[in-house]
Each structure stands twice: as structure tokens, then as C-alpha cells.
C-alpha atoms as a PDB file:
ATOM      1  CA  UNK A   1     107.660 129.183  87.079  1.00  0.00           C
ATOM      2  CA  UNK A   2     108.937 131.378  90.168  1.00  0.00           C
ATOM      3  CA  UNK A   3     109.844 129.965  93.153  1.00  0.00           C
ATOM      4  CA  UNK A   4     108.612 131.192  96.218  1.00  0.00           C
ATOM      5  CA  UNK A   5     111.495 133.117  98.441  1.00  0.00           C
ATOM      6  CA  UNK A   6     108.647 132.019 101.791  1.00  0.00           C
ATOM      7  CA  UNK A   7     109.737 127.788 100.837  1.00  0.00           C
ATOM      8  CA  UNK A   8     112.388 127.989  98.632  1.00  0.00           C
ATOM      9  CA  UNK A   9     115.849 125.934 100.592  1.00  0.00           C
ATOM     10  CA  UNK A  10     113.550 125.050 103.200  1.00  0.00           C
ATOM     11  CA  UNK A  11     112.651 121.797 104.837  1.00  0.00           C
ATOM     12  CA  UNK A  12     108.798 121.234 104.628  1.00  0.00           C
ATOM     13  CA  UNK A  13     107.042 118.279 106.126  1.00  0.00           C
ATOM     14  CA  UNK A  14     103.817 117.126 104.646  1.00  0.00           C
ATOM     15  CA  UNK A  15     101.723 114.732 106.002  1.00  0.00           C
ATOM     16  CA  UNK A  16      99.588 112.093 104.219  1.00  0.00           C
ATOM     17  CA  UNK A  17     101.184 113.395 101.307  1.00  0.00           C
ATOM     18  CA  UNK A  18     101.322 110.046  99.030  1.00  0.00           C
ATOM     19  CA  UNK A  19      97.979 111.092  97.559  1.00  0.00           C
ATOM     20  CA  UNK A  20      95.049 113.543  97.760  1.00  0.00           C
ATOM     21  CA  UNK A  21      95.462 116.971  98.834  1.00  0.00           C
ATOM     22  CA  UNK A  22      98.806 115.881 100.749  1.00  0.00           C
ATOM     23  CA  UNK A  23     100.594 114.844  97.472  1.00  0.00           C
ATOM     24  CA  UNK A  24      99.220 117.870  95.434  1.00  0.00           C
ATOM     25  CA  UNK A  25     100.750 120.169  98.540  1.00  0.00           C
ATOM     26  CA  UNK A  26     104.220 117.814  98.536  1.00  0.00           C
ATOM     27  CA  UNK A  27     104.442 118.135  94.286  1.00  0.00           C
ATOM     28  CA  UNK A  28     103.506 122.541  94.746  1.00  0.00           C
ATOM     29  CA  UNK A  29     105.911 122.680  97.708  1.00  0.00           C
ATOM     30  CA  UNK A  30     108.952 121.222  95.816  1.00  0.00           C
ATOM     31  CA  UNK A  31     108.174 123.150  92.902  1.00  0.00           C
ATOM     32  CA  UNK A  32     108.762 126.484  94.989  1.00  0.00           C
ATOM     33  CA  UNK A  33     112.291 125.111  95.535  1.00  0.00           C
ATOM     34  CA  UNK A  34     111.403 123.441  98.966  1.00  0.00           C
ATOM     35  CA  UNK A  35     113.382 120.111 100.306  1.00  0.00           C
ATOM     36  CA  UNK A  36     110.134 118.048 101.152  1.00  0.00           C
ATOM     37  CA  UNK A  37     109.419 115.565 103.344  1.00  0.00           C
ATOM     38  CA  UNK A  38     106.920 113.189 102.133  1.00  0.00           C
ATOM     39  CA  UNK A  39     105.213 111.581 105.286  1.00  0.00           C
ATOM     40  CA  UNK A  40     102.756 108.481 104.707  1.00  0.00           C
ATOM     41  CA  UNK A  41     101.549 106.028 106.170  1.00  0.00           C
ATOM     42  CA  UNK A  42     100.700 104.126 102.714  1.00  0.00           C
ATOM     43  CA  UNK A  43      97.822 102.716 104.326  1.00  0.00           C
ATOM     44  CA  UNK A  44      94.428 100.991 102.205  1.00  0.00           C
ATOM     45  CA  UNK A  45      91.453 103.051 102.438  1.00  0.00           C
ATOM     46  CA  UNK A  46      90.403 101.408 105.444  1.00  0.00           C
ATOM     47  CA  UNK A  47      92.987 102.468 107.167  1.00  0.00           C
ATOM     48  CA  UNK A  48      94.926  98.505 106.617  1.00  0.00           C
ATOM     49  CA  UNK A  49      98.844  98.089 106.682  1.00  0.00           C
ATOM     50  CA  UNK A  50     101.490 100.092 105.441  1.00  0.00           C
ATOM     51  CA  UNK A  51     103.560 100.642 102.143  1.00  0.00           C
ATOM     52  CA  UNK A  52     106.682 102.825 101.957  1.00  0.00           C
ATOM     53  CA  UNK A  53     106.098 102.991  97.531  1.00  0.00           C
ATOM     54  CA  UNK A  54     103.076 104.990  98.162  1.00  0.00           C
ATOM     55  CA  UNK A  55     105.768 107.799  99.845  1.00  0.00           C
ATOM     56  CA  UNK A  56     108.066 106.716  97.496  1.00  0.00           C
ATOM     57  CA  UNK A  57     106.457 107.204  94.307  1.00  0.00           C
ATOM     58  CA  UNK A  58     105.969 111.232  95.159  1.00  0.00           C
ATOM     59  CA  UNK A  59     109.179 111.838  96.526  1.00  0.00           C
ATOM     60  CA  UNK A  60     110.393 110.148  93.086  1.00  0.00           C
ATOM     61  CA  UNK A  61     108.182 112.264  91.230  1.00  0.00           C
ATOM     62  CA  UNK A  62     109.584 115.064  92.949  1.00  0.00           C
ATOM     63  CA  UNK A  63     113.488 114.147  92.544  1.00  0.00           C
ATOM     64  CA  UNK A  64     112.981 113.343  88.247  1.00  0.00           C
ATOM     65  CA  UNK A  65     111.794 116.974  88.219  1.00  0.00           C
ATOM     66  CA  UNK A  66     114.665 118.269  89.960  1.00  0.00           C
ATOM     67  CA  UNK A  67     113.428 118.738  93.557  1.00  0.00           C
ATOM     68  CA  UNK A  68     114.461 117.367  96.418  1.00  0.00           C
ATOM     69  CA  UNK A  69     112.626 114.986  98.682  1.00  0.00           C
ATOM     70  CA  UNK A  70     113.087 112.093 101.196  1.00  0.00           C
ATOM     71  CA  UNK A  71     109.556 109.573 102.496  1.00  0.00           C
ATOM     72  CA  UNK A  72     108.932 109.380 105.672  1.00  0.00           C
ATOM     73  CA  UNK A  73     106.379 106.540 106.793  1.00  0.00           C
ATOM     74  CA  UNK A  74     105.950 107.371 110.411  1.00  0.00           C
ATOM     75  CA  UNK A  75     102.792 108.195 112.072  1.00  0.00           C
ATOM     76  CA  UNK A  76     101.949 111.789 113.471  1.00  0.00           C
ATOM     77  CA  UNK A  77      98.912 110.786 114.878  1.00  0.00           C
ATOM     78  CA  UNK A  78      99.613 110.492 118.605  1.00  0.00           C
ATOM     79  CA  UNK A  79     101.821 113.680 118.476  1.00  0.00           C
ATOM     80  CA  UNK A  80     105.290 113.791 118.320  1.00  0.00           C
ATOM     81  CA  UNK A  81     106.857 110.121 116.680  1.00  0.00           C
ATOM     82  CA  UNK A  82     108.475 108.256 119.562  1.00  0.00           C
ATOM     83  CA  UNK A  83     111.170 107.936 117.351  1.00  0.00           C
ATOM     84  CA  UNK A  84     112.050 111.379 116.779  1.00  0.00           C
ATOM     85  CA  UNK A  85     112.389 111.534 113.198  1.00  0.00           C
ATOM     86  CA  UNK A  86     111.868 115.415 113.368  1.00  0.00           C
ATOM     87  CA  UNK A  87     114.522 116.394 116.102  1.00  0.00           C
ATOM     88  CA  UNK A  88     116.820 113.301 115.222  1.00  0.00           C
ATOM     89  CA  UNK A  89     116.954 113.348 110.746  1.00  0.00           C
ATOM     90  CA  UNK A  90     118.935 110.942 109.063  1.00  0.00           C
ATOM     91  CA  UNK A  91     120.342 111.367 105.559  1.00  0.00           C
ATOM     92  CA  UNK A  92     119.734 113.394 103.856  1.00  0.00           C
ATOM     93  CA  UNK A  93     117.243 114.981 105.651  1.00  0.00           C
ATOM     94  CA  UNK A  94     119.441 115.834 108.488  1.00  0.00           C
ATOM     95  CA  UNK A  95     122.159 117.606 106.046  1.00  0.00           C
ATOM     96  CA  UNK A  96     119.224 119.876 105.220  1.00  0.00           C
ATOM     97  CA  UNK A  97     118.396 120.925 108.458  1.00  0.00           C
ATOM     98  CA  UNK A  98     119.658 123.993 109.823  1.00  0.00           C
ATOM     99  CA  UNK A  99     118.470 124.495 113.729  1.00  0.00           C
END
């Protein structure tokens, strides 16, 4: 398959990608040689708790193809995360990011 020169080396953040659309989008961007972010909640149905595996299990998908990925279980849904996971990375997403 041929990676795409728009993603490929770049840092792409996907939200509620630990299933649905949002994984399916996480799985294609890696593919095209992105580093992905996998951000989700890991939330039930109903919207319940929280579960880091259900992040986990893509960005593991991702990394026993070959791709990069780090989860990310923070919520985007007020705007910008309080705790600045974006601006401020931590390993190893911040060794991908070039401002």
C-alpha cells in the first residue's frame, strides 16, 4: 500500500477513536505512515466510566503492524483539556512533535 506524503511523519489526533468510525480513521491514518494519537474516553454506551484498554487496544493494533501510536484518554469535550496534553506531550508523543 502507498503511504500518503499529506500524513505520512505526522502527528494526527483522533478522537473517540477506540471504536466506530474513530478507530477505522486511527487504523487508515497509521497506515499512511502517520504517528497517531488515539484519544478515548473508553466510556459504556451510556456514556458510564472510563477505560484506558479501549485506547489501548488500537494503538496496540497499530504498533504490531508497524505504526506508531500513543492513547490518550482525555476529554475534548469542553475545548481545550485543562491539562494541556496537546501543547504540553509527554513521551513519546512529545519527541514527535515538531512546533
Amino acid at each position: 500500500m502507498t503511504r500518503s506524503a499529506l500524513i505520512a511523519g505526522r502527528v494526527v489526533i483522533v478522537t473517540g477513536a477506540g471504536r466506530g468510525v474513530g478507530r477505522g480513521i486511527a487504523l487508515l491514518a497509521a497506515t499512511e505512515g502517520a504517528k497517531v494519537v488515539v484519544n478515548d474516553l473508553g466510556t459504556s454506551a451510556s456514556g458510564v466510566g472510563g477505560d484506558v484498554s479501549v485506547a489501548q487496544q488500537v494503538v496496540n493494533e497499530i504498533r504490531a503492524a508497524g505504526g506508531e501510536a500513543v492513547a490518550n484518554t482525555e476529554s475534548v469535550g469542553t475545548g481545550m483539556p485543562r491539562t494541556g496534553w496537546c501543547s504540553r506531550p509527554a513521551r513519546p508523543l512529545g519527541e514527535w512533535m515538531r512546533w
